[in-house]
Protein backbone atom coordinates (compact mmCIF):
# COMPACT_ATOMS: atom_id res chain seq x y z
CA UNK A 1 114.91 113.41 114.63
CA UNK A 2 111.55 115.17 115.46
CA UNK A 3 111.72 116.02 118.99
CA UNK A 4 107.59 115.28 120.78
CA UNK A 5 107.90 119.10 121.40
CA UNK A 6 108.13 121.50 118.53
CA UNK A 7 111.47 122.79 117.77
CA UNK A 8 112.01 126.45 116.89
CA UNK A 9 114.04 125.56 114.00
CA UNK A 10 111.81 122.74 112.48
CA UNK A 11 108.62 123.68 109.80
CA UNK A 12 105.72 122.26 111.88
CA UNK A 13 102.53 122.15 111.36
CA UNK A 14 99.05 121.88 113.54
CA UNK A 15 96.20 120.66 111.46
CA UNK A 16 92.27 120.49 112.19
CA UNK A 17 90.94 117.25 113.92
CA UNK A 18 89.72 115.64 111.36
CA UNK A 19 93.12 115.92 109.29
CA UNK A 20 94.67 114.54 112.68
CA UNK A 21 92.59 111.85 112.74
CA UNK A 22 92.61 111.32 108.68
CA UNK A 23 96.55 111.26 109.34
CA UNK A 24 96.57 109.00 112.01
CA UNK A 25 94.26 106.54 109.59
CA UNK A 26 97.39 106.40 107.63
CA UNK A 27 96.04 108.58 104.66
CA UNK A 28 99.39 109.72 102.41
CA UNK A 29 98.23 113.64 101.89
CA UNK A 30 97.90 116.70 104.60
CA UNK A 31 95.72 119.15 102.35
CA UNK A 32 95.85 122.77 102.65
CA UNK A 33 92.48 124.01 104.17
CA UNK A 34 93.54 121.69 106.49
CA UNK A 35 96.60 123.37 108.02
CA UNK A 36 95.73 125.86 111.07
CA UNK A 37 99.24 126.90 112.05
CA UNK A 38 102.66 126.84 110.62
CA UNK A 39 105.16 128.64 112.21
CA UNK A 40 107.37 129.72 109.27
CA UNK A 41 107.25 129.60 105.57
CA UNK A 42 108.80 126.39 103.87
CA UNK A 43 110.73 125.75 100.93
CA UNK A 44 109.34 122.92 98.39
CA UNK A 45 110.91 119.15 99.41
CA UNK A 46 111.58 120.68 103.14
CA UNK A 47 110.95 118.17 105.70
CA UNK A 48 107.82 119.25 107.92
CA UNK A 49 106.37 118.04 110.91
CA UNK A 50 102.86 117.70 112.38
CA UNK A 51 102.15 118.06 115.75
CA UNK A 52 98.85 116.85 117.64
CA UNK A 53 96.88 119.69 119.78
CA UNK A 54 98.89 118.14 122.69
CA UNK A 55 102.17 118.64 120.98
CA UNK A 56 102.76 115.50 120.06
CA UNK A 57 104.65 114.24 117.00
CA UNK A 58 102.16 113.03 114.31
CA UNK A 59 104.01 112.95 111.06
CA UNK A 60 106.48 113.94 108.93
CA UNK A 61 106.39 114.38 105.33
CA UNK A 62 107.48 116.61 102.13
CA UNK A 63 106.59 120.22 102.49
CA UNK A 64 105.02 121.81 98.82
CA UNK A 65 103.86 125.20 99.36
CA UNK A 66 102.23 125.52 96.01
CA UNK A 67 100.01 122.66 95.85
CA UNK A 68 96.51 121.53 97.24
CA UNK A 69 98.23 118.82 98.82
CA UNK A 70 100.64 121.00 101.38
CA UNK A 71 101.77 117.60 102.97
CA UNK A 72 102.81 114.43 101.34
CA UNK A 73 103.31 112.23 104.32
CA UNK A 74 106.37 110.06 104.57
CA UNK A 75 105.95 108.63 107.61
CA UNK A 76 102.78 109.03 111.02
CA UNK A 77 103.28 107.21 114.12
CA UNK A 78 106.32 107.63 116.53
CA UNK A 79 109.11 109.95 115.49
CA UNK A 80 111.66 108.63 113.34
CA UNK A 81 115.57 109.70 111.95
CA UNK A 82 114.57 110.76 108.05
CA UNK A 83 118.06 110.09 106.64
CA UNK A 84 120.24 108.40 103.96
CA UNK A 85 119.70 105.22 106.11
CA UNK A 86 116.21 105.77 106.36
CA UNK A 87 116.10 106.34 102.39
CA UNK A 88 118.00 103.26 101.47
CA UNK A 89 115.79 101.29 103.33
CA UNK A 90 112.25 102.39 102.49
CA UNK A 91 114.24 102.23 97.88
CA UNK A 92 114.81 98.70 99.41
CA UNK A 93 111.68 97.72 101.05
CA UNK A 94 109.90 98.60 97.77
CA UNK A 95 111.95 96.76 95.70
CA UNK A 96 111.65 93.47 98.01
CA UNK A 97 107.37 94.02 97.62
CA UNK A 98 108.40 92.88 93.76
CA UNK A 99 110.58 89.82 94.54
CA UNK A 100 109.26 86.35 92.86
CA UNK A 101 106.71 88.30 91.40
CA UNK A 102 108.05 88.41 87.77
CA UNK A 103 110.64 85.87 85.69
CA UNK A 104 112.68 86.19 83.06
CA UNK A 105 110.03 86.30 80.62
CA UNK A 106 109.16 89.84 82.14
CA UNK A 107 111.21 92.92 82.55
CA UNK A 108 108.85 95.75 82.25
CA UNK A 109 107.31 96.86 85.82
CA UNK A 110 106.60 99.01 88.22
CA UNK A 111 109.11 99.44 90.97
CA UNK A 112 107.62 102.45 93.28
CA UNK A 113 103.95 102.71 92.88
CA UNK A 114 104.17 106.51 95.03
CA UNK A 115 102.16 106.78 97.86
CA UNK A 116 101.13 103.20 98.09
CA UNK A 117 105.13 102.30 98.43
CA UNK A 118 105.27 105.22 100.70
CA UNK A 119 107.01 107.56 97.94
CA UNK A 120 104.22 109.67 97.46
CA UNK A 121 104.13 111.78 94.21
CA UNK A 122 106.78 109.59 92.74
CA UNK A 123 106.55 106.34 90.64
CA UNK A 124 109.83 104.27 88.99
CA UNK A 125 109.48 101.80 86.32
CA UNK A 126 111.77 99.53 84.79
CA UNK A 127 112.16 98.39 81.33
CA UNK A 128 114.88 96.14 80.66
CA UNK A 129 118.18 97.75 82.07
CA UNK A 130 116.50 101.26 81.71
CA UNK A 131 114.48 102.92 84.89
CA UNK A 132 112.04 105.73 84.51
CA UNK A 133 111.56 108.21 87.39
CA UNK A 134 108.64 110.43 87.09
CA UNK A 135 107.94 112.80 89.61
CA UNK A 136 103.81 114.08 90.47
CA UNK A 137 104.96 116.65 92.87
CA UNK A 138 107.37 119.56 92.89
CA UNK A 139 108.10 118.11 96.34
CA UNK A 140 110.82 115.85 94.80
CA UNK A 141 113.08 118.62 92.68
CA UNK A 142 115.84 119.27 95.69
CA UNK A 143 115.90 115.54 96.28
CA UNK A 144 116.29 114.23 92.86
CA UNK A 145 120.16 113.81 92.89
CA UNK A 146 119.72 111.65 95.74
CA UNK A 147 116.74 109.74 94.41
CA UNK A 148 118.84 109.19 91.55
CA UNK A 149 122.07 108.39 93.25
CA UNK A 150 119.48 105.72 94.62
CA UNK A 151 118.40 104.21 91.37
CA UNK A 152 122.01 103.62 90.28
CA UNK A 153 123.23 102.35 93.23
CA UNK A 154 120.91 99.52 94.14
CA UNK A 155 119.38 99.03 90.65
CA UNK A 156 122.88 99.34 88.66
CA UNK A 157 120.65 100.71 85.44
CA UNK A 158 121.73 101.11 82.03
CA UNK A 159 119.69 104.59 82.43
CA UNK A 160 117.50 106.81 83.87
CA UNK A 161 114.93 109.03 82.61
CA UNK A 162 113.29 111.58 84.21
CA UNK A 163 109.54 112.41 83.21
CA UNK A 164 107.62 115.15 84.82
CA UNK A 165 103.81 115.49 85.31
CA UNK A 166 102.36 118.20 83.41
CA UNK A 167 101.80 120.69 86.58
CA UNK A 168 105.33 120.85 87.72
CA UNK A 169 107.28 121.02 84.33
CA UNK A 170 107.03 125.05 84.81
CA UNK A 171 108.42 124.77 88.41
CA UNK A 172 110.57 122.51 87.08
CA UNK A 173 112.40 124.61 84.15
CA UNK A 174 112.64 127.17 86.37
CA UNK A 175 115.29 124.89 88.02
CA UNK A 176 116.81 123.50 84.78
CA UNK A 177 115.18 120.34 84.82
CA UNK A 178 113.36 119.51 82.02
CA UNK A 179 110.63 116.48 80.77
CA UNK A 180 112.78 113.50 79.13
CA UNK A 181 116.55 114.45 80.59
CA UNK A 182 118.32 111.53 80.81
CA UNK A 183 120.75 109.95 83.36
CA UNK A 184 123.69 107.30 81.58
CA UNK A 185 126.25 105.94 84.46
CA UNK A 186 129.26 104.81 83.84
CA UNK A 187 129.58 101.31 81.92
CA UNK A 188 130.36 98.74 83.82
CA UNK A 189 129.98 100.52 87.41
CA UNK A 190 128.14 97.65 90.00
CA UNK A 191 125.04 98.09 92.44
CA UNK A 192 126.28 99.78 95.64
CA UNK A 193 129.53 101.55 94.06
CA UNK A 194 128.56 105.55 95.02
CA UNK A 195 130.94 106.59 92.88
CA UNK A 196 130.48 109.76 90.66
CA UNK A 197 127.48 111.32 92.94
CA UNK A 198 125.25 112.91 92.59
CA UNK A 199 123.95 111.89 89.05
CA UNK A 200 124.03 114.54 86.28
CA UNK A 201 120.57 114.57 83.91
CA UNK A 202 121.26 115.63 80.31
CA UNK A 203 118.66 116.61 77.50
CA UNK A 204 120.85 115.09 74.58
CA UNK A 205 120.89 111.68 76.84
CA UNK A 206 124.23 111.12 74.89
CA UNK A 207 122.56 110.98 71.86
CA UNK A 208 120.00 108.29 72.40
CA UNK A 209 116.55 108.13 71.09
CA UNK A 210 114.78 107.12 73.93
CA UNK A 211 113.43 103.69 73.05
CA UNK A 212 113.70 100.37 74.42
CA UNK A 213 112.74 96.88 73.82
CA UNK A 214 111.71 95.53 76.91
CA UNK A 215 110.33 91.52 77.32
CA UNK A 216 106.09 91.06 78.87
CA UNK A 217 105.23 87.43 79.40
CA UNK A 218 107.68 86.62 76.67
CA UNK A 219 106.80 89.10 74.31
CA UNK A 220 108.42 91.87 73.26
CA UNK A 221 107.55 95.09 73.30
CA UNK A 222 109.05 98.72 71.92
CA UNK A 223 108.48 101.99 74.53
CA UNK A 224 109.62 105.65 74.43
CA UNK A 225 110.59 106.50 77.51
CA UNK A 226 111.38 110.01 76.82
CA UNK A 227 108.25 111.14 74.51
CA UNK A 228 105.87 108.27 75.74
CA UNK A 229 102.61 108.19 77.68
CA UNK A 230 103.16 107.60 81.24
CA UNK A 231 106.39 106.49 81.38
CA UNK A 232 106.54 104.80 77.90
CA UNK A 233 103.79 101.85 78.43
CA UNK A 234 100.58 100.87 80.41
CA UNK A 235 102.46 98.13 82.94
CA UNK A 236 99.19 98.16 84.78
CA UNK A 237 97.25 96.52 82.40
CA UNK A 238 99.70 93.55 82.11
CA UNK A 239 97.07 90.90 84.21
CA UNK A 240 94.58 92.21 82.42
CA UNK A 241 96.16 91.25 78.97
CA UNK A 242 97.57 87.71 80.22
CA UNK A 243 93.57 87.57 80.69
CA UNK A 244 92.53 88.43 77.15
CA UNK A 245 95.16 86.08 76.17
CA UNK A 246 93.43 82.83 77.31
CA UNK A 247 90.54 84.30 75.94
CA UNK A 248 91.14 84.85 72.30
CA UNK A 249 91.30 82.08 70.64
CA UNK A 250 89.52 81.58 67.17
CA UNK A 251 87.69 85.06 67.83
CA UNK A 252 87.68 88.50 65.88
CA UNK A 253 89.06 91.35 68.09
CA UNK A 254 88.49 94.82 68.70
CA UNK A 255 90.56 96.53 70.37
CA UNK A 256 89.53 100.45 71.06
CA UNK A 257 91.79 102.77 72.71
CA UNK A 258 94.58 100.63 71.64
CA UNK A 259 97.17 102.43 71.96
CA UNK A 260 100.91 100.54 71.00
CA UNK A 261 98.73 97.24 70.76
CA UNK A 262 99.19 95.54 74.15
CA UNK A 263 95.88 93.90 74.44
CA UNK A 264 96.66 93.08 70.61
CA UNK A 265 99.73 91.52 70.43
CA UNK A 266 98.29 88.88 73.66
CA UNK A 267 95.16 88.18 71.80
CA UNK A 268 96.89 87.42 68.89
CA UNK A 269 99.38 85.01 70.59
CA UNK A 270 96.36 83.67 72.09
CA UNK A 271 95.02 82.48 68.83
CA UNK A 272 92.58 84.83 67.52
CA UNK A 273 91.67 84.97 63.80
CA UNK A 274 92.18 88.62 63.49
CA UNK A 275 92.75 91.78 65.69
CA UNK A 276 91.36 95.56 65.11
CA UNK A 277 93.58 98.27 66.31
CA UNK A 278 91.40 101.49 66.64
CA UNK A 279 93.27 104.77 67.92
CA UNK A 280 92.74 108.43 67.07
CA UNK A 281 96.91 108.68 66.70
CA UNK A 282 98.62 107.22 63.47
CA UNK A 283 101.85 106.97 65.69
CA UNK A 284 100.67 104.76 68.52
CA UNK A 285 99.45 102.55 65.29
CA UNK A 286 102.97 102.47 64.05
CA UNK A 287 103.41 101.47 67.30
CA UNK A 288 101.69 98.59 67.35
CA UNK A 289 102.70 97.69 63.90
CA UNK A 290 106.26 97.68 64.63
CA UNK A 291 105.15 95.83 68.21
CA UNK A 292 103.85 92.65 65.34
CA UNK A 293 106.51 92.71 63.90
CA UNK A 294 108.77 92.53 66.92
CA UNK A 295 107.08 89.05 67.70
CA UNK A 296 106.69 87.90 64.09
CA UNK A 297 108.96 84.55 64.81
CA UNK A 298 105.89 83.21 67.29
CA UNK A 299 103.37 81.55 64.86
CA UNK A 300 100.36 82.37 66.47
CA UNK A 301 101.08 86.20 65.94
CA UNK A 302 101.99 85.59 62.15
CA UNK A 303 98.15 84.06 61.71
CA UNK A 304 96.70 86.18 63.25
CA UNK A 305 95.78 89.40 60.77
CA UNK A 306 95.87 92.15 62.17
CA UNK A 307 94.50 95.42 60.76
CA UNK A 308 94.61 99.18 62.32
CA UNK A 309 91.88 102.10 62.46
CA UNK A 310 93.11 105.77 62.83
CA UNK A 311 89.96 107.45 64.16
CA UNK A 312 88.58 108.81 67.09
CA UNK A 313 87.09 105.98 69.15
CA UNK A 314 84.09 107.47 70.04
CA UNK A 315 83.04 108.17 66.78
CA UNK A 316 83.75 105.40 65.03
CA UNK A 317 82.24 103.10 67.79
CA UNK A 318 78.27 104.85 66.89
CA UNK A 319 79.17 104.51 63.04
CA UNK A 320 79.70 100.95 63.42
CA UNK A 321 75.94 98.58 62.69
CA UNK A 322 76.05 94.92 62.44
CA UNK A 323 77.82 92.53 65.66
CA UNK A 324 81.13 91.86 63.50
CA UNK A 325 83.19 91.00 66.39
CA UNK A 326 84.00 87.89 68.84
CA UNK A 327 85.56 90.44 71.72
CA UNK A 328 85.53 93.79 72.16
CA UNK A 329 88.00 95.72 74.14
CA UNK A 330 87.52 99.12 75.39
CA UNK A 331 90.26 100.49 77.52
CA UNK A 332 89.52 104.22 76.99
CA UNK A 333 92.55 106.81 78.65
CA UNK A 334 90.96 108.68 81.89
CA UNK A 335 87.18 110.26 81.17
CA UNK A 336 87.12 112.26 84.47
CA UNK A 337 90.37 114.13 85.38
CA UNK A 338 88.71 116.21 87.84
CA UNK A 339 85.64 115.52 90.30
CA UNK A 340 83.39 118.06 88.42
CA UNK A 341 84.12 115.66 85.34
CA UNK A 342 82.95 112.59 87.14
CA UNK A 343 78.78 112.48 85.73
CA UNK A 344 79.89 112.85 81.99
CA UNK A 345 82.51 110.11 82.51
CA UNK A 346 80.05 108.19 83.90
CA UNK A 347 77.67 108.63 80.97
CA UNK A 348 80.46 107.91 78.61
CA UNK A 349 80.99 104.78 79.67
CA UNK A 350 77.89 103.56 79.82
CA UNK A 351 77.50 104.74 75.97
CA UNK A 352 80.86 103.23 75.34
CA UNK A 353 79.69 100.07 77.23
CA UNK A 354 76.35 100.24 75.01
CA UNK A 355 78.17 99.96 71.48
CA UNK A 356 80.54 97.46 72.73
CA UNK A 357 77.75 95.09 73.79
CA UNK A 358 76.01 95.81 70.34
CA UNK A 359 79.23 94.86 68.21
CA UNK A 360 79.40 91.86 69.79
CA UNK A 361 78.56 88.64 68.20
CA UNK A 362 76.93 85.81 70.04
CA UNK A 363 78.80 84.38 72.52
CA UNK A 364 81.55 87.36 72.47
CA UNK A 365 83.17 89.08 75.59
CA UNK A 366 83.51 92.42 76.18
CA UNK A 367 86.58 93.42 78.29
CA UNK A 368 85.68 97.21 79.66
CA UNK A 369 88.39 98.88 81.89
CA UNK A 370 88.48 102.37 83.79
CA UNK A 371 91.56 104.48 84.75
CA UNK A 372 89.18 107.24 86.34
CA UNK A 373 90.27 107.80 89.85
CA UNK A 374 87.03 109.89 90.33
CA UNK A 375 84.95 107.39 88.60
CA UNK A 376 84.62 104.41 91.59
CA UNK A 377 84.30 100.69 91.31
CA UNK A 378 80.93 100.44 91.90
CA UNK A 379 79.92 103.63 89.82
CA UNK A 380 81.92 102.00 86.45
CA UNK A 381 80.54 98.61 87.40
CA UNK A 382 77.04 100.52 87.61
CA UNK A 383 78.07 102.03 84.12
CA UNK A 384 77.99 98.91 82.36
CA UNK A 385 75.26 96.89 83.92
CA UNK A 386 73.04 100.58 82.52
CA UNK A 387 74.57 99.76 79.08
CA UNK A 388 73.86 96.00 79.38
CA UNK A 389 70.05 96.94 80.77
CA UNK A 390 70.35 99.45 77.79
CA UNK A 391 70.54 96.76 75.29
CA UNK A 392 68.72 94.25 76.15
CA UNK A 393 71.14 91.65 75.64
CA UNK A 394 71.88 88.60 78.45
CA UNK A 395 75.58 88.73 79.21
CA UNK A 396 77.08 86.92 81.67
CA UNK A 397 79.74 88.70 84.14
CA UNK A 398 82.98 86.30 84.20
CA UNK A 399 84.95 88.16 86.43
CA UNK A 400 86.09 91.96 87.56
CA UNK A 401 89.70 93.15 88.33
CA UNK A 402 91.71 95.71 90.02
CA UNK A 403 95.27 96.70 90.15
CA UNK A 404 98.49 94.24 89.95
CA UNK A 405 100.47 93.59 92.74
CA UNK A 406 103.49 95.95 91.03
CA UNK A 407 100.81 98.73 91.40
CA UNK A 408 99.15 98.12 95.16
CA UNK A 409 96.42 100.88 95.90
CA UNK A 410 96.68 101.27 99.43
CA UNK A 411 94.02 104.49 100.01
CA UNK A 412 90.52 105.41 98.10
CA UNK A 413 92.31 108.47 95.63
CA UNK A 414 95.09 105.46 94.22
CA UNK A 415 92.41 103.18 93.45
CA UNK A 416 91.98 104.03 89.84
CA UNK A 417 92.24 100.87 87.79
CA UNK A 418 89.04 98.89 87.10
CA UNK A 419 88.25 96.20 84.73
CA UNK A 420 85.25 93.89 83.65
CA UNK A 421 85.18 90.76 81.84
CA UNK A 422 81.82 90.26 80.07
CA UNK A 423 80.30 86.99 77.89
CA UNK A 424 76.95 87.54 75.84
């Protein structure tokens, strides 16, 4: 329990006053330049407090020593008991955020959405009976067997997979823990037996290959979850592509960026005449091939043809001359991973925007999404009205998204996801 005075034995912190009052504004990260005493060093995943300049508890949160973000709050406000209790409760509270919000005609989602669940630097998603952990900070590594143990007890999965973000897999394998390791509990063990703890993470994962088949709206869908993007599949597109559904009917598609065919596989059952995969990477195409083929039994999919393009979007896009398509979909991976990339981003999509409008045949919609964190709303919004002014062409905005209520964005940095729905 943090005591409202600091204790000798505790890792505190006292921060500047604007981090106090960024802090008290509920904001998930304490950021280095902002910490102006710390009494002691601290280990990665150590619980640390903050203290006010009248030594009062602030917040508590995950100690990483090695990262911008010293501080990834868990909890501001009064002082609270951080233990398994406490745990079990906040696994539980985000669970009960996803209840009624899927039926049986969807088991791929997000579970934890990190900060905005109040796990930040972690995320879990679930496809079918297997859960994918994947941890953003090196915040998490001495908690993971509990984490775990948490997964299997209230979730009772068939397995868990552990994926690592790129800066942490050194700090990682220094540990033994490696991208991919997989988690199997015992068959037939229930939610709530604790039996067998903590969880062991293998690389062989008994053999397995890592991929699932896991049900979206009723379709079905293939995802590595040990070699994948992300965590094996874009679940935060999944409104998006209900969208493009009702939208496809006896229309052409393009669908750039596409990845393992998401936004293809809806349009088709949707009724479209034909669907365009373009991606630079043979193997998502396979992908999306094998994802067809998955849902060959509905009829709609078997009409529709559907044809794939390995080449780099970008290119291909300014090669391409006459309007040969009914809707275009551009869904491009993140332009701006930094700040200092956020201008050329910027211009990118507006170019992107620009050839998308021009491929478009009369009375076609273009469907134009962002994943740029650093790129705004407004600024990608701003993007594509430049491309529209660019080309002359009337188009008519039908609507603009943001994230789906598996991935809430409670704070500016986890509002990434942005989407446009366009009719010329």
């Amino acid at each position: 329990m943090p005591e409202e005075s600091p204790s000798p034995g505790r890792l505190r912190l006292r921060v500047t006053a604007t981090a106090e009052s960024i802090l008290r504004g509920g904001h998930p990260w304490l950021f280095a330049d902002s910490v102006r005493e710390q009494n002691r060093d601290g280990r990665a995943g150590e619980l640390v407090v903050v203290y006010d300049r009248q030594d009062r508890f602030l917040a508590i949160g995950l100690f990483d020593p090695d990262s911008p973000i010293r501080m990834r709050v868990l909890h501001a406000g009064k002082p609270v008991t951080i233990d398994d209790a406490w745990w079990r409760a906040r696994f539980r509270a985000a669970i009960a955020r996803r209840a009624g919000l899927f039926d049986e005609r969807t088991n791929g989602y997000r579970c934890i959405h990190g900060e905005s669940d109040g796990w930040p630097g972690l995320v879990l998603d679930r496809y079918d009976d297997s859960y994918v952990l994947k941890l953003y900070s090196a915040a998490w590594m001495s908690r993971l067997p509990h984490i775990a143990a948490l997964v299997v007890n209230e979730l009772a999965p068939g397995k868990i997979v552990l994926r690592l973000s790129r800066n942490i897999e050194e700090t990682a394998g220094l540990l033994g823990i490696e991208d991919g390791q997989v988690h199997t509990p015992p068959a037939g063990r229930p939610a709530g037996d604790a039996s067998a703890m903590p969880p062991a993470f293998t690389s062989d994962g008994d053999g397995w290959n890592g991929m699932v088949t896991f049900l979206e709206t009723g379709l079905r869908f293939e995802a590595d979850l040990v070699r994948g993007q992300k965590t094996g599949f874009f679940l935060d597109q999944r409104e998006n592509r209900r969208r493009v559904e009702g939208l496809a009917r006896d229309r052409d598609v393009l669908n750039a960026f596409s990845f393992s065919g998401g936004f293809s596989l809806y349009s088709a059952r949707g009724g479209a005449r034909s669907v365009t995969d373009l991606d630079i990477s043979p193997f998502a195409l396979d992908a999306a091939r094998r994802n067809f083929a998955l849902n060959a039994a509905d009829p709609a999919v078997a009409r529709c043809r559907h044809e794939t393009v390995t080449a780099e979007a970008f290119v291909w896009l300014e090669r391409q001359r006459a309007a040969q398509f009914d809707m275009v979909i551009l869904d491009p991976p993140s332009l701006a991973r930094r700040e200092l990339e956020r201008e050329g981003a910027i211009r990118a999509y507006t170019n992107l925007a620009r050839r998308g409008i021009e491929l478009l045949r009369p009375g076609g919609v273009l469907v134009a999404s962002s994943c740029s964190a650093h790129v705004t709303a407004e600024e990608f919004f701003e993007a594509l009205r430049d491309a529209n002014r660019q080309t002359g062409r009337p188009l008519e905005w039908i609507d603009t998204t943001g994230h789906p209520a598996d991935h809430p964005a409670t704070f500016d940095e986890g509002r990434y996801l942005k989407t446009a729905f366009l009719k010329s």
